[in-house]
N, C-alpha and C. Protein backbone atom coordinates (compact mmCIF):
# COMPACT_ATOMS: atom_id res chain seq x y z
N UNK A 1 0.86 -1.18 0.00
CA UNK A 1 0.00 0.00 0.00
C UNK A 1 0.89 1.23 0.00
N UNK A 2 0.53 2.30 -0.87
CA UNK A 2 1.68 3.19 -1.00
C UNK A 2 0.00 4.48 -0.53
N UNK A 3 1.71 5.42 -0.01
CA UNK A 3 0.05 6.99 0.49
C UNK A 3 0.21 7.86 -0.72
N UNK A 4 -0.63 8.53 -0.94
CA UNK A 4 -1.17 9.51 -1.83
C UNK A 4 -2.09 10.86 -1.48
N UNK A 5 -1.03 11.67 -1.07
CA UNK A 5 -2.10 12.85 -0.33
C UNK A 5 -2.21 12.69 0.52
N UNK A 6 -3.71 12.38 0.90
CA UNK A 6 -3.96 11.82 2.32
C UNK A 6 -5.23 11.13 2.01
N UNK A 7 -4.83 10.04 1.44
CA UNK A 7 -5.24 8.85 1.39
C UNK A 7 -4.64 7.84 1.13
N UNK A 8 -4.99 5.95 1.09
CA UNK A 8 -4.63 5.16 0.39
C UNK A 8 -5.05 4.54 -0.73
N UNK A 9 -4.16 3.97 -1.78
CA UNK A 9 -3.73 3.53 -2.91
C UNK A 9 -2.86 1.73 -2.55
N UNK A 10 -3.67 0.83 -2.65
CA UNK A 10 -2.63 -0.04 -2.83
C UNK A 10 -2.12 -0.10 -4.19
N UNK A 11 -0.99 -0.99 -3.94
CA UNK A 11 -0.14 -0.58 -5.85
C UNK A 11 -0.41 -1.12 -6.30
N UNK A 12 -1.16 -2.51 -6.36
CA UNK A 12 -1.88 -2.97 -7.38
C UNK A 12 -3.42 -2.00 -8.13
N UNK A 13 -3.80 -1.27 -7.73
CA UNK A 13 -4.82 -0.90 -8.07
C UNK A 13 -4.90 0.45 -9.08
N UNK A 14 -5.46 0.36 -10.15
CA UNK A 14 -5.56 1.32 -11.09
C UNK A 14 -6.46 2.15 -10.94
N UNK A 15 -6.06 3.44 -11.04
CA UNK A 15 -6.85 4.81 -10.59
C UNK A 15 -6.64 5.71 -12.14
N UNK A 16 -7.39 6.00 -12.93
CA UNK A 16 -7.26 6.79 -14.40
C UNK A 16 -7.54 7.78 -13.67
N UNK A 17 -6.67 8.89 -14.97
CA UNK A 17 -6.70 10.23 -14.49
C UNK A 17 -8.19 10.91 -14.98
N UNK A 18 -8.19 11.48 -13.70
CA UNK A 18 -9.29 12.66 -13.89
C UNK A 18 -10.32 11.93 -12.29
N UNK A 19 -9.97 11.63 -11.61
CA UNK A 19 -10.31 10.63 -10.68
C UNK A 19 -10.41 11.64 -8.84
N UNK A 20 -11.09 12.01 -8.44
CA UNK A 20 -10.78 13.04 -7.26
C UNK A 20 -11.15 11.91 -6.04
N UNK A 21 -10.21 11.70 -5.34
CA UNK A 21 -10.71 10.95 -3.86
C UNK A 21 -10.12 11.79 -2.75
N UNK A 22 -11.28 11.49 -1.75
CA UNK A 22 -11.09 12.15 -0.35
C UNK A 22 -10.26 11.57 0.61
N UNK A 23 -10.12 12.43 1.67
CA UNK A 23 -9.41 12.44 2.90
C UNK A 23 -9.94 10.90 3.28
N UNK A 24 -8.73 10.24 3.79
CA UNK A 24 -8.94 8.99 4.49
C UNK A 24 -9.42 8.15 3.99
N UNK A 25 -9.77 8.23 2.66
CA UNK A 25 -10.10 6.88 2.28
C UNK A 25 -8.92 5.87 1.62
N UNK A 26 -9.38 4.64 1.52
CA UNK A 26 -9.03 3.44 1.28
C UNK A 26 -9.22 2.87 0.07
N UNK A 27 -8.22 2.64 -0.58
CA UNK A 27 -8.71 1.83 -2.41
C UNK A 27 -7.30 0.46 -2.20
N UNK A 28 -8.26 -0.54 -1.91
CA UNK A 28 -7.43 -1.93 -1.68
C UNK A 28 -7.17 -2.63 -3.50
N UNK A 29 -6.64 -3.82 -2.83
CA UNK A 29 -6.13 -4.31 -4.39
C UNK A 29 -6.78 -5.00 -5.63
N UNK A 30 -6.10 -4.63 -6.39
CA UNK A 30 -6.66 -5.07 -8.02
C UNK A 30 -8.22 -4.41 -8.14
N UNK A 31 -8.12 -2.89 -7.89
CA UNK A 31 -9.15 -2.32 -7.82
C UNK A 31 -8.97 -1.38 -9.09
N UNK A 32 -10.59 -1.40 -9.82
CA UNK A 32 -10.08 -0.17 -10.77
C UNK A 32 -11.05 0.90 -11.15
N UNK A 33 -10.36 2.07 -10.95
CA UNK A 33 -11.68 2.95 -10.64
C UNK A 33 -11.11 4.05 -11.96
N UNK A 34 -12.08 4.15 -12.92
CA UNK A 34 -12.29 5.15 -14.08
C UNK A 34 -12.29 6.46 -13.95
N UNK A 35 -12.30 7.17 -14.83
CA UNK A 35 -11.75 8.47 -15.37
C UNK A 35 -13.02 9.15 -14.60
N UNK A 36 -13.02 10.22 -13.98
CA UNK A 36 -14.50 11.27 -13.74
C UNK A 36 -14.94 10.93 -12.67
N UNK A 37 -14.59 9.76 -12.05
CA UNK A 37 -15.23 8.99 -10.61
C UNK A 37 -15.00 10.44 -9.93
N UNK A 38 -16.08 10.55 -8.91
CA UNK A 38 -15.36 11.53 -7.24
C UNK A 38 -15.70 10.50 -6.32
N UNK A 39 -14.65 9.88 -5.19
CA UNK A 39 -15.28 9.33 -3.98
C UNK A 39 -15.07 10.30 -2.79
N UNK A 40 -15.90 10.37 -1.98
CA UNK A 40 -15.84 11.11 -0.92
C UNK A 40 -14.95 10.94 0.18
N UNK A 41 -14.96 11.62 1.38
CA UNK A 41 -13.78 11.27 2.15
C UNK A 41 -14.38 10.04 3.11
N UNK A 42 -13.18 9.15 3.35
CA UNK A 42 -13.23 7.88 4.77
C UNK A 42 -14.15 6.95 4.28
N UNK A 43 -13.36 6.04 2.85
CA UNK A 43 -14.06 5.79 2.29
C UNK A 43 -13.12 4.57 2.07
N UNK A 44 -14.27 3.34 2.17
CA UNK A 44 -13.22 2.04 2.10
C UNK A 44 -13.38 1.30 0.79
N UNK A 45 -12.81 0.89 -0.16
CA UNK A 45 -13.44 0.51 -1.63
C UNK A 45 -12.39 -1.02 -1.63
N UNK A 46 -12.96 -1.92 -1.75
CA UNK A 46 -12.16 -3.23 -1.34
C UNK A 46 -11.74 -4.01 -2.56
N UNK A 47 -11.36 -5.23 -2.46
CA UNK A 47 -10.82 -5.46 -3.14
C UNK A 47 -11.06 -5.96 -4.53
N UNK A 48 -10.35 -5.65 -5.90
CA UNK A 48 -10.93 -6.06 -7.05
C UNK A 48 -12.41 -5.52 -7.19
N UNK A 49 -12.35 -4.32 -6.43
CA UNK A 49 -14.15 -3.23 -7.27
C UNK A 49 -13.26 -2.67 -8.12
N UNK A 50 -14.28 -2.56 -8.83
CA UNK A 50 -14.83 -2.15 -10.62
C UNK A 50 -15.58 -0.35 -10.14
N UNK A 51 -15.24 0.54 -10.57
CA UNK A 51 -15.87 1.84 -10.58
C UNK A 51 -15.84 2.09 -12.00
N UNK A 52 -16.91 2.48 -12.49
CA UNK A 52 -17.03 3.09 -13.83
C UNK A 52 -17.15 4.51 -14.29
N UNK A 53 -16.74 4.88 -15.07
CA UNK A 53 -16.76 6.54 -15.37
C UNK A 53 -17.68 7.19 -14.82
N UNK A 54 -17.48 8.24 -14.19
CA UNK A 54 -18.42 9.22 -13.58
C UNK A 54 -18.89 8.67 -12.55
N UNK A 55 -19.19 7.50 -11.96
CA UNK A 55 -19.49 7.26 -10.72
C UNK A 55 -19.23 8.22 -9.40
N UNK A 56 -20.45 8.02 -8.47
CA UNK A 56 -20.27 8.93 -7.72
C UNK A 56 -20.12 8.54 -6.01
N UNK A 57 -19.13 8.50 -5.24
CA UNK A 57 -19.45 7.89 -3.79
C UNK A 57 -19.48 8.95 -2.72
N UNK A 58 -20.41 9.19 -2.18
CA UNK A 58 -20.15 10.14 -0.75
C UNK A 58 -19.20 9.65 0.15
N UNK A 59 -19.18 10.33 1.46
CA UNK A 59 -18.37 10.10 2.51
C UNK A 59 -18.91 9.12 2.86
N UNK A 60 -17.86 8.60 3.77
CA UNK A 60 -18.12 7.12 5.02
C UNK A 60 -18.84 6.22 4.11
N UNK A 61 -18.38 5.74 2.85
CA UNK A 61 -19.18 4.18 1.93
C UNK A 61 -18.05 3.19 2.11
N UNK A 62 -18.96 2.36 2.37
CA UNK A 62 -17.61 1.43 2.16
C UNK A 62 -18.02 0.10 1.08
N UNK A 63 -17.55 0.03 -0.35
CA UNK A 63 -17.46 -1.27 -1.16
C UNK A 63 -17.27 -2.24 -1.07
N UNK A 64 -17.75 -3.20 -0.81
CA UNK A 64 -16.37 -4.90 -0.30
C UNK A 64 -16.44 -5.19 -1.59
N UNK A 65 -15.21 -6.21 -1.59
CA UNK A 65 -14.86 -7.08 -2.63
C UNK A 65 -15.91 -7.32 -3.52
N UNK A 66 -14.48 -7.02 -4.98
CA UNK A 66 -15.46 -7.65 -6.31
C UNK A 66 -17.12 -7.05 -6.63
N UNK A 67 -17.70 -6.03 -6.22
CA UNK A 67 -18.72 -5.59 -6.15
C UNK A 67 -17.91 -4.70 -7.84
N UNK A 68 -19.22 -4.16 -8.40
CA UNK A 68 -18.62 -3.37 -9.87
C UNK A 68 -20.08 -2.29 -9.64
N UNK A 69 -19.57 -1.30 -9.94
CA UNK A 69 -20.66 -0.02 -9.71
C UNK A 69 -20.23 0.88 -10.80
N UNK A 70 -21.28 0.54 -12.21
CA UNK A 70 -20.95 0.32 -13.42
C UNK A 70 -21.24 2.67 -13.41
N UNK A 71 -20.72 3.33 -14.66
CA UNK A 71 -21.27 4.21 -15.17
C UNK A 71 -23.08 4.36 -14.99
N UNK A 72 -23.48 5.86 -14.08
CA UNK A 72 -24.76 6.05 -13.93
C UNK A 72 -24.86 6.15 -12.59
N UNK A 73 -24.35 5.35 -11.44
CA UNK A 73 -24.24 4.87 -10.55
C UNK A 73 -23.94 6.24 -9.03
N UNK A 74 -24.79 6.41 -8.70
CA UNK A 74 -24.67 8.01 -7.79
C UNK A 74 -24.91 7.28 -6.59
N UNK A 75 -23.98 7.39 -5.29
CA UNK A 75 -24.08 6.88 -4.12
C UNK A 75 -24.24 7.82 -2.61
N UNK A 76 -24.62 8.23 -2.07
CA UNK A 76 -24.86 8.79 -1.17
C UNK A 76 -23.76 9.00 0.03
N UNK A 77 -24.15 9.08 1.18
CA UNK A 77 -22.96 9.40 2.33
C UNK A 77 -23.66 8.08 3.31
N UNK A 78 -22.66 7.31 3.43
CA UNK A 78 -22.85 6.07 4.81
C UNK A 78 -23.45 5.24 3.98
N UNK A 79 -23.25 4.55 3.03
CA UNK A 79 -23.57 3.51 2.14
C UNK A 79 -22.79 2.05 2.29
N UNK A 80 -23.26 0.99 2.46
CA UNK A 80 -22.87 0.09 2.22
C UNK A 80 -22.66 -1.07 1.00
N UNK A 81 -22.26 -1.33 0.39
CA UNK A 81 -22.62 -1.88 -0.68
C UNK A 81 -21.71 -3.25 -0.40
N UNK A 82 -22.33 -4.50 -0.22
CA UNK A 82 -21.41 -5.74 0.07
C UNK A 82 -21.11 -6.35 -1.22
N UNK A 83 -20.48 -7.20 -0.76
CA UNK A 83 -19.11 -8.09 -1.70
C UNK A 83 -20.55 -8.77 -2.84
N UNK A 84 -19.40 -8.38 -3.74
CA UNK A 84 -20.10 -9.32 -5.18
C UNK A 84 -21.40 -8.74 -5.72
N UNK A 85 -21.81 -6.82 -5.11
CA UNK A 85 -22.77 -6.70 -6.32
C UNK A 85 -22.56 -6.28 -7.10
N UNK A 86 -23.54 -6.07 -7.90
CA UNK A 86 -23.42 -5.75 -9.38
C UNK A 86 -24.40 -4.87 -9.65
N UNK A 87 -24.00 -3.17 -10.57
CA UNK A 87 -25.17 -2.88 -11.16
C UNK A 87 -25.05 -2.85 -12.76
N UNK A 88 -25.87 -2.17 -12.70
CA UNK A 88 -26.16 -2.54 -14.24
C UNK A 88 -26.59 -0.41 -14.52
N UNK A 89 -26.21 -0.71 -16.25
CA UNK A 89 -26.88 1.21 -16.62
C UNK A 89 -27.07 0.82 -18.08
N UNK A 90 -27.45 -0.38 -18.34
CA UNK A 90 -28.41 -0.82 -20.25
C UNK A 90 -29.84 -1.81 -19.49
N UNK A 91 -30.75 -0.49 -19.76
CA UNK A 91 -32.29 -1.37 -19.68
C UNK A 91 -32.40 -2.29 -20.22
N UNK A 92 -31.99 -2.75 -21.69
CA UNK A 92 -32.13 -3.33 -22.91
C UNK A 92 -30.89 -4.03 -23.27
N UNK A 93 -29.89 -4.52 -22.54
CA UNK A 93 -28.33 -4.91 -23.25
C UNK A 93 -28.51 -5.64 -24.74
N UNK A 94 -27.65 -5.48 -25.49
CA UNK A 94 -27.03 -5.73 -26.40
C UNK A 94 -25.83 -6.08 -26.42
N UNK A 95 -25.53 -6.61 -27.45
CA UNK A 95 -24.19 -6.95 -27.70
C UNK A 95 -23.42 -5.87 -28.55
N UNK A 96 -24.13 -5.50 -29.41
CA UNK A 96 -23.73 -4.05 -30.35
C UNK A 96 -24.79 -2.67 -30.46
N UNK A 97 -23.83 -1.96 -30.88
CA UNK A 97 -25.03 -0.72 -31.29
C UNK A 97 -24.74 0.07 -30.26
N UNK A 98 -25.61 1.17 -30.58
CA UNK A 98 -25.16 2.79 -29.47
C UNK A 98 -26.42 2.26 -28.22
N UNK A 99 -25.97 2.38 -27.36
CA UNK A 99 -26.82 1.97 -25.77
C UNK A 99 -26.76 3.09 -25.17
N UNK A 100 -26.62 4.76 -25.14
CA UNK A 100 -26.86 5.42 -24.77
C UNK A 100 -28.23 5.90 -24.78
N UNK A 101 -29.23 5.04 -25.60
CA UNK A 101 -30.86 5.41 -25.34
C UNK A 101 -31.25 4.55 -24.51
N UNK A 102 -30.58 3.19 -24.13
CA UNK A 102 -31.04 2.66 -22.63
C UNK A 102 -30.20 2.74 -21.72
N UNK A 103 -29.71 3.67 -21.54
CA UNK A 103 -28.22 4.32 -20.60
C UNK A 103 -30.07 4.93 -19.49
N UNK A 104 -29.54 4.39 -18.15
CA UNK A 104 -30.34 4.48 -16.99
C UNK A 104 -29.26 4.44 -15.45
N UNK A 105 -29.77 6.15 -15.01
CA UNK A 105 -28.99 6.14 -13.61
C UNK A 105 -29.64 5.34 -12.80
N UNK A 106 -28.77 4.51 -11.99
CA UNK A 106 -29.27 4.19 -10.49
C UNK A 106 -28.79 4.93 -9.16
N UNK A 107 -29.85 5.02 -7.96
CA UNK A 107 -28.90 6.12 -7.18
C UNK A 107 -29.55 5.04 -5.68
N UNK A 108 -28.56 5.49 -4.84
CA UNK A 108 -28.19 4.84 -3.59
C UNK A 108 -28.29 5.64 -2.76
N UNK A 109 -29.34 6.27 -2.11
CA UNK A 109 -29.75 7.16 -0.75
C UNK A 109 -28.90 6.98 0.59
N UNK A 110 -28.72 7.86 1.29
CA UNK A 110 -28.14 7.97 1.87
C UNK A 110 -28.27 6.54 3.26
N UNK A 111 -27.23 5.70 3.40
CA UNK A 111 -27.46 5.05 4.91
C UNK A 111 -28.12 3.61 4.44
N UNK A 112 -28.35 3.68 2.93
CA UNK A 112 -28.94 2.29 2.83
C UNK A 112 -28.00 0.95 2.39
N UNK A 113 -28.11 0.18 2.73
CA UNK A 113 -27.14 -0.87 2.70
C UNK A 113 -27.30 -2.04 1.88
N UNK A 114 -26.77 -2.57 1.10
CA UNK A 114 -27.04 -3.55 -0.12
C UNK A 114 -26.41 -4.64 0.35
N UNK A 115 -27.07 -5.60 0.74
CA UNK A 115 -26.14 -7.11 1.03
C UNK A 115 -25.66 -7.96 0.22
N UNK A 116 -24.86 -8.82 0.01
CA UNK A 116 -23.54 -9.62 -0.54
C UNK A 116 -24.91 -10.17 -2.08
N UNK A 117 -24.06 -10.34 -3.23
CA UNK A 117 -24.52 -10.91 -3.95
C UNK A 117 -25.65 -10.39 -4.58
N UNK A 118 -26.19 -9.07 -4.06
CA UNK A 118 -27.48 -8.54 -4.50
C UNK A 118 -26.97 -8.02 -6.00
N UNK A 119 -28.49 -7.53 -7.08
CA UNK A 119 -28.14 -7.34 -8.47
C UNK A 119 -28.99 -6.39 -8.21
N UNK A 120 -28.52 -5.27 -8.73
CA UNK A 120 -29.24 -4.05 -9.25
C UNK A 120 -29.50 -3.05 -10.10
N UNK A 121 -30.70 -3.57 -10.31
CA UNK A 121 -31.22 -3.71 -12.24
C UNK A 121 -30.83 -1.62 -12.34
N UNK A 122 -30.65 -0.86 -13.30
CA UNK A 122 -30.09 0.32 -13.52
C UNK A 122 -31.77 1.04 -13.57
N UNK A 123 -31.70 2.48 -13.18
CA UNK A 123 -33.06 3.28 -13.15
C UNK A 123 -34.26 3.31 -11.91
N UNK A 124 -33.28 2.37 -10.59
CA UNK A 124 -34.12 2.46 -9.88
C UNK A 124 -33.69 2.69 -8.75
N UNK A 125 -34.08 3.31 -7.48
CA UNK A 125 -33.83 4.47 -6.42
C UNK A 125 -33.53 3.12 -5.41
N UNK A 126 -32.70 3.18 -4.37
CA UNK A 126 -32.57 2.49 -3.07
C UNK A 126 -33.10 3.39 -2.22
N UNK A 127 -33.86 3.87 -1.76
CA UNK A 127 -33.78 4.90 -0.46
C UNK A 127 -33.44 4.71 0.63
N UNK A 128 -33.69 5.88 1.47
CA UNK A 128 -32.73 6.34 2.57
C UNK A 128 -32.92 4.99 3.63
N UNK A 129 -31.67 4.76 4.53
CA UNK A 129 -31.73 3.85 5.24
C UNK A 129 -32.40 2.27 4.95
N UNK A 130 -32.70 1.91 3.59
CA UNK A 130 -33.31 0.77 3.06
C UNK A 130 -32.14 -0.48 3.16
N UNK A 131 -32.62 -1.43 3.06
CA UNK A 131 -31.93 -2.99 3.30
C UNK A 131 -32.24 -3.71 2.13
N UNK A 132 -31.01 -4.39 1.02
CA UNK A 132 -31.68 -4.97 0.12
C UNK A 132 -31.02 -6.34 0.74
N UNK A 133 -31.88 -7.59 1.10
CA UNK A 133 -31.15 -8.46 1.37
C UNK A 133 -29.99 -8.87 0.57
N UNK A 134 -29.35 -10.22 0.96
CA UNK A 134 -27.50 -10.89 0.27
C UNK A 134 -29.17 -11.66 -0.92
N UNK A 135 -28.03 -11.43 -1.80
CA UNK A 135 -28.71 -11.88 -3.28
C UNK A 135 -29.63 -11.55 -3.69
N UNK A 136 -30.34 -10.62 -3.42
CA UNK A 136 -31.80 -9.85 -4.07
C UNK A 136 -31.68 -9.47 -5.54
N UNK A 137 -32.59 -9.68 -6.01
CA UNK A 137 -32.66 -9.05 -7.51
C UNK A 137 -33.37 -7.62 -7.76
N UNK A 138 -33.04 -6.56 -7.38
CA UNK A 138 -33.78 -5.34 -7.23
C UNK A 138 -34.08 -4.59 -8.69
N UNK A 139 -35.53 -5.04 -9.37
CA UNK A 139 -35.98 -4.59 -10.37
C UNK A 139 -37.11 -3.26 -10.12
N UNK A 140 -37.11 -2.38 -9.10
CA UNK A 140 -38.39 -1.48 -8.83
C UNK A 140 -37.31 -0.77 -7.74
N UNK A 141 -37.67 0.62 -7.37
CA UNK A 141 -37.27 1.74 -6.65
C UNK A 141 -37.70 1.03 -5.20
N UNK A 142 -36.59 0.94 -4.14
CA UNK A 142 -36.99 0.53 -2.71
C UNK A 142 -37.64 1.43 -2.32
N UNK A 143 -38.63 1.93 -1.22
CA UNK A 143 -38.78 2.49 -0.36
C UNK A 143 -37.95 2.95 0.69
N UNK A 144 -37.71 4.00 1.14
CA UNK A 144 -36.49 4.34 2.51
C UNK A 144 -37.46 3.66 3.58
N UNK A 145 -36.26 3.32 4.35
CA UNK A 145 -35.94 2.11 5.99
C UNK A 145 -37.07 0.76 5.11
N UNK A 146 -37.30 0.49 4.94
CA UNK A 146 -37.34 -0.30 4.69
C UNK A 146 -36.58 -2.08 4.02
N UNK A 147 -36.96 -3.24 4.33
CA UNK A 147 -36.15 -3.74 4.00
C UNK A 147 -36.91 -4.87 2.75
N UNK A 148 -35.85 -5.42 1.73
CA UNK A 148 -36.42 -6.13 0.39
C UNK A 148 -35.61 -7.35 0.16
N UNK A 149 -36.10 -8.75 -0.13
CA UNK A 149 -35.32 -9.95 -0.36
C UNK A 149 -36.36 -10.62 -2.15
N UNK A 150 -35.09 -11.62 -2.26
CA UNK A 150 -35.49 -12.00 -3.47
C UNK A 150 -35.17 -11.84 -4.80
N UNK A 151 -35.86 -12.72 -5.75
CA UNK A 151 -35.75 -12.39 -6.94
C UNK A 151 -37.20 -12.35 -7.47
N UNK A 152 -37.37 -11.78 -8.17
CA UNK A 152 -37.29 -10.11 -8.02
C UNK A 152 -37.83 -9.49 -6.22
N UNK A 153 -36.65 -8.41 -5.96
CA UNK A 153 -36.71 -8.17 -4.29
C UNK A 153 -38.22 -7.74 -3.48
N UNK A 154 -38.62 -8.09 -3.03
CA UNK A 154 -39.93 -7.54 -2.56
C UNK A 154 -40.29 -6.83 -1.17
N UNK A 155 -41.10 -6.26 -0.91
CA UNK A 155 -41.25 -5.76 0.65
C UNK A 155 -41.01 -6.91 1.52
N UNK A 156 -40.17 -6.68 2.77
CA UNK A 156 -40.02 -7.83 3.49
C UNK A 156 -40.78 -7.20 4.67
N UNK A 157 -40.36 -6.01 5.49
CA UNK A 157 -40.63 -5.60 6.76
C UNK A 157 -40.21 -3.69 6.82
N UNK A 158 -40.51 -2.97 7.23
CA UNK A 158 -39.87 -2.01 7.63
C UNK A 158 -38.85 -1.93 8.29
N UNK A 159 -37.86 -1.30 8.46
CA UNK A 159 -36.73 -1.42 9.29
C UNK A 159 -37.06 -0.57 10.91
């Protein structure tokens, strides 16, 4: 792990220029975070995440492992996002052709926490303090405090 400013950089991990990170945070290994990203300060991004252009992280988030938080992707302050998710920003994927007409933000409210293995389909809201259970398939906008399991994720309980 080498310092940078005043933050960390392990040296395996690729950071493209044009990239702004805050005070105290953390970017562990074989991590690679794209051109335009801002992460906020005291910010833990673990190992082998994927950040895609323009992505956005507030303060105090922390990424675990292998999670990819594709282009579109706007995250809030005190976010959790656990190991191995995935989002998505093509309503419609393809294999070819211009996909900027199913280019769809997803955004991550402040305090809400995404558990291990969850998928989250692009264009739809997590709100504030919400719970998506480990492996949920989140195709619809959560409700804040609230919590959602499944495929496709559904109301489980309020928090």
């Amino acid at each position: 792990m080498k310092e940078k400013e005043d933050y960390y950089v392990h040296e395996t991990a690729i950071i493209e220029d044009g990239v702004s990170i805050g005070s105290g945070t953390k970017i562990w290994a074989f991590t690679h975070i794209m051109s335009g990203v801002k992460i906020g300060n005291d910010c833990v991004i673990g190992e082998g995440v994927h950040v895609g252009n323009n992505v956005r992280i507030g303060n105090n988030c922390k990424v675990q492992n292998h999670s990819l938080l594709y282009e579109g992707v706007l995250i809030g302050n005190n976010v959790f996002i656990g190991p191995n998710v995935i989002t998505t920003n093509d309503i419609n994927p393809k294999a070819s052709g211009d996909w900027r007409d199913r280019f769809r933000q997803t955004y991550f409210k402040d305090g809400c926490s995404i558990g291990a293995n969850a998928t989250i389909v692009c264009g739809n809201i997590i709100g504030e303090n919400a719970l998506v259970g480990a492996g949920s398939v989140v195709t619809r906008d959560v409700e804040p405090s609230t919590v959602v399991v499944g495929n496709p994720a559904k109301f489980l309980r309020r928090k």
